[in-house]
C-alpha atoms as a PDB file:
ATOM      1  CA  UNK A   1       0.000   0.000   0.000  1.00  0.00           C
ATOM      2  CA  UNK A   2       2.831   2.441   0.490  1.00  0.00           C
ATOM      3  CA  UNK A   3       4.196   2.046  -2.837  1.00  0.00           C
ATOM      4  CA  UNK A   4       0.691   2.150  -4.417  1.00  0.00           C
ATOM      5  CA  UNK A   5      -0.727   5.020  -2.265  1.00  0.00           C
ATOM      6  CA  UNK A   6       2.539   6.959  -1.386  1.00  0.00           C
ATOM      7  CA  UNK A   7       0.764   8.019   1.990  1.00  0.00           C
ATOM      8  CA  UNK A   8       2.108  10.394   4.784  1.00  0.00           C
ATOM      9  CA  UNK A   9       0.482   8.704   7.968  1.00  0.00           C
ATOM     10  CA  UNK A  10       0.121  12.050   9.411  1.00  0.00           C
ATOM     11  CA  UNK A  11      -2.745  14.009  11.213  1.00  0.00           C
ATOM     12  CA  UNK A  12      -3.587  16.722   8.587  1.00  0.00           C
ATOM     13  CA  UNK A  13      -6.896  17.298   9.398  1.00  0.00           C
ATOM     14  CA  UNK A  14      -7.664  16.916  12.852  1.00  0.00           C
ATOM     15  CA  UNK A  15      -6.240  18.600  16.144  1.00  0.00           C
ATOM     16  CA  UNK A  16      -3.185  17.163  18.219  1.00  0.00           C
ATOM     17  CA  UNK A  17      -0.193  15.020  17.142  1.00  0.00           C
ATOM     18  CA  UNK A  18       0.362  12.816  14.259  1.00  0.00           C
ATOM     19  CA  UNK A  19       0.083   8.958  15.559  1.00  0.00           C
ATOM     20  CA  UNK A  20       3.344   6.792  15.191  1.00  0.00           C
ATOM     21  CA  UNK A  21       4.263   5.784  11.989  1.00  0.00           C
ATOM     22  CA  UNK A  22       5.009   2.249  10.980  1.00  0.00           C
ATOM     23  CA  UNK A  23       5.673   0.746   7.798  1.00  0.00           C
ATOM     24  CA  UNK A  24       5.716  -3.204   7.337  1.00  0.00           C
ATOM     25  CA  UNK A  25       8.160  -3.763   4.711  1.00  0.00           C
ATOM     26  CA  UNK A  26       9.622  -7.045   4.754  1.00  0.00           C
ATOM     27  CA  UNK A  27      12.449  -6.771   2.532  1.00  0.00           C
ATOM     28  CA  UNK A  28      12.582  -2.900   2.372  1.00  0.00           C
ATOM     29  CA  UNK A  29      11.297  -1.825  -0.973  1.00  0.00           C
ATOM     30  CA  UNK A  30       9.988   1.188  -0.186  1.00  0.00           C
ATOM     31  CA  UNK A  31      11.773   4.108  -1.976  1.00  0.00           C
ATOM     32  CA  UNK A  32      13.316   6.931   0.209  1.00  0.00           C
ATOM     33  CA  UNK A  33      11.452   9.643  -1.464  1.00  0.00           C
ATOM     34  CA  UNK A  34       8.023   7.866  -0.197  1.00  0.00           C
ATOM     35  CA  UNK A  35       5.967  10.582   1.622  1.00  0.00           C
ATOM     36  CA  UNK A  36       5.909   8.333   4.703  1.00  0.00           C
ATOM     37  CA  UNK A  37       9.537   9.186   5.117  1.00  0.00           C
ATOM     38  CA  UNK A  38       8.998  13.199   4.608  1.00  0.00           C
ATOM     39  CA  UNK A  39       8.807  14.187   7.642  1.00  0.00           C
ATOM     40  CA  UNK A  40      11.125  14.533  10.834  1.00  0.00           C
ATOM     41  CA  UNK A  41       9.273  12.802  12.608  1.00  0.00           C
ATOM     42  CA  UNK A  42       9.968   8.746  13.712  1.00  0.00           C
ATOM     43  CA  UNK A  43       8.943   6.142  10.988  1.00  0.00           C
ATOM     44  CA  UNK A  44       8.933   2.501  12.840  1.00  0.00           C
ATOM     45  CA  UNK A  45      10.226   0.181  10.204  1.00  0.00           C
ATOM     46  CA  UNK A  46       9.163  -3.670  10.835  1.00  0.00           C
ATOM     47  CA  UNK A  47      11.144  -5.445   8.225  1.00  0.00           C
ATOM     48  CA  UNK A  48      12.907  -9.407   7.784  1.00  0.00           C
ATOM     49  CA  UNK A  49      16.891  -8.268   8.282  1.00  0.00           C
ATOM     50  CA  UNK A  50      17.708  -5.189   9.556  1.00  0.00           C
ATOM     51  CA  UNK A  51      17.669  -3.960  13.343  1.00  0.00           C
ATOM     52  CA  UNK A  52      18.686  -0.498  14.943  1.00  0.00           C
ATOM     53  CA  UNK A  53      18.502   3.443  14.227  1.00  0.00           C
ATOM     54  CA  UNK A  54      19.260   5.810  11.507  1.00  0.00           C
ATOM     55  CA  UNK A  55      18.308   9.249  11.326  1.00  0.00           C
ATOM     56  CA  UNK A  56      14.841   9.492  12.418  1.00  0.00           C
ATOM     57  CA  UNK A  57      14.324   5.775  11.075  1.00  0.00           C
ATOM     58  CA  UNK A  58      14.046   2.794  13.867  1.00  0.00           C
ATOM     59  CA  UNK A  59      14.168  -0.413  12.017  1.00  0.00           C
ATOM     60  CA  UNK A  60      12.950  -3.732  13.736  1.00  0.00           C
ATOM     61  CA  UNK A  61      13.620  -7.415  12.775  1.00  0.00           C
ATOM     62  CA  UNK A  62      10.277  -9.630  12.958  1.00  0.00           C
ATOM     63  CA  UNK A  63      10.047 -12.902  12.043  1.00  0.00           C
ATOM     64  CA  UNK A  64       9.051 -14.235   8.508  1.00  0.00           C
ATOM     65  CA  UNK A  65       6.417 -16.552   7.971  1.00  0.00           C
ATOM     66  CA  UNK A  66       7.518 -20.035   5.316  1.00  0.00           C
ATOM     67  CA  UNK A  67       4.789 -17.486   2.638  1.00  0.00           C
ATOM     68  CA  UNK A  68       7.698 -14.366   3.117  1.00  0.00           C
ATOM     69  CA  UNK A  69       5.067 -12.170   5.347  1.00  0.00           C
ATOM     70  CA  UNK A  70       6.078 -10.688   8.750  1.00  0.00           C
ATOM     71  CA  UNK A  71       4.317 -12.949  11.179  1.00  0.00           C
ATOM     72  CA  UNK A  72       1.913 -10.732  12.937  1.00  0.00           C
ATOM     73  CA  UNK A  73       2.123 -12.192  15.865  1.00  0.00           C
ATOM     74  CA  UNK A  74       5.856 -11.122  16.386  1.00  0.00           C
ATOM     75  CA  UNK A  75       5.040  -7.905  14.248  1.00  0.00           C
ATOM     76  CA  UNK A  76       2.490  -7.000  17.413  1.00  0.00           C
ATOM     77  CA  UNK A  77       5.018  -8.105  20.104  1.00  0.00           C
ATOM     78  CA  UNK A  78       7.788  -6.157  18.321  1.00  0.00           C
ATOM     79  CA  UNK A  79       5.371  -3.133  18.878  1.00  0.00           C
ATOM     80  CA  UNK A  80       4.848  -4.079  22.442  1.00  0.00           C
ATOM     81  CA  UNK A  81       8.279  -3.832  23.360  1.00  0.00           C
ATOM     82  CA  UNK A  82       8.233  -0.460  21.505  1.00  0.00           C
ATOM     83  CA  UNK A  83       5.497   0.565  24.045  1.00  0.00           C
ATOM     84  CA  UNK A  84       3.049   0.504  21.486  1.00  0.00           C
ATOM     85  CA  UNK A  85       0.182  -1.050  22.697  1.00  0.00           C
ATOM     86  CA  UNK A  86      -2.685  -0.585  19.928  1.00  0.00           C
ATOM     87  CA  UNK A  87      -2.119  -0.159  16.196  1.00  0.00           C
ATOM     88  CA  UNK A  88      -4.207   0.890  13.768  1.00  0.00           C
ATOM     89  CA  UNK A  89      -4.013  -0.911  10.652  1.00  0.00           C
ATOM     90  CA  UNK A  90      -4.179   0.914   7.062  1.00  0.00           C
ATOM     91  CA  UNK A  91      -2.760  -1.463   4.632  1.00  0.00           C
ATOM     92  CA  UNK A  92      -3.108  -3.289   1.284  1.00  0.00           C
ATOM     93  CA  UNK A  93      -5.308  -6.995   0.736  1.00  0.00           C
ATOM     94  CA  UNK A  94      -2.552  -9.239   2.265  1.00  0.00           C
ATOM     95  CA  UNK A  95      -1.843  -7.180   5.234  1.00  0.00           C
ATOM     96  CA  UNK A  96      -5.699  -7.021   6.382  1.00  0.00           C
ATOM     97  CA  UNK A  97      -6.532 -10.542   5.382  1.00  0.00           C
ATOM     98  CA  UNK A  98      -3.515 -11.880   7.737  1.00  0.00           C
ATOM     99  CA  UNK A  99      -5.346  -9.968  10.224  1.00  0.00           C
ATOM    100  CA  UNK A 100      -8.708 -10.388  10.130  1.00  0.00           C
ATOM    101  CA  UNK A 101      -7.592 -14.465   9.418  1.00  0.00           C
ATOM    102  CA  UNK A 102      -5.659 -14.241  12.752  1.00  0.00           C
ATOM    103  CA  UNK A 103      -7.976 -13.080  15.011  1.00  0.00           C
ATOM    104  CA  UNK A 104      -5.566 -10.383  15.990  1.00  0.00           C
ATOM    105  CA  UNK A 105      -8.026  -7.262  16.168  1.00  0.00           C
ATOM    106  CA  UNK A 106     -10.460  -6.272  17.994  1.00  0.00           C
ATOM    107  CA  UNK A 107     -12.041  -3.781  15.315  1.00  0.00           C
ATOM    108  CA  UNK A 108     -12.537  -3.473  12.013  1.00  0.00           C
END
């Protein structure tokens, strides 16, 4: 969805802060001149390799699922150690069928 949307993540229209950003990007194919990474601001990357900080990006290794998807279930307890304790969700077919297939959500 990032490559076919190009989206910010930000709060543009509303009052207060932006929310966290995080991109699942398994294998990190997401161009650097995607409008997700635009801003100062932190962008949480949950990818298959690489771990630690650069600039204002925080990369985080999750597991792969034997398909090539981030298992979700490490995706969400990556996040939890990141003190992020609820997510919400805007992503392409694959992404929201693994989660509404898991049982991982409370709403939809």
């Amino acid at each position: 969805t990032a490559l076919a949307d190009n989206p910010q993540l930000t709060n543009r229209w509303w009052w207060g802060p932006s929310p966290r950003r995080i991109l699942a990007d398994s294998h990190l194919n997401i161009p650097a001149d995607n409008l997700i990474f635009s801003r100062s601001e932190e962008v949480l990357i949950l990818n298959a390799g690489l771990e630690g900080k650069k600039d204002n990006l925080t990369y985080v290794k999750v597991k792969q699922s034997a398909d090539g998807l981030l298992e979700l279930e490490d995706m969400l307890h990556q996040l939890y150690k990141q003190g992020i304790q609820s997510v919400l969700v805007e992503g392409g077919g694959a992404l929201l069928r693994s989660f509404l297939g898991s049982g991982l959500w409370d709403k939809a």
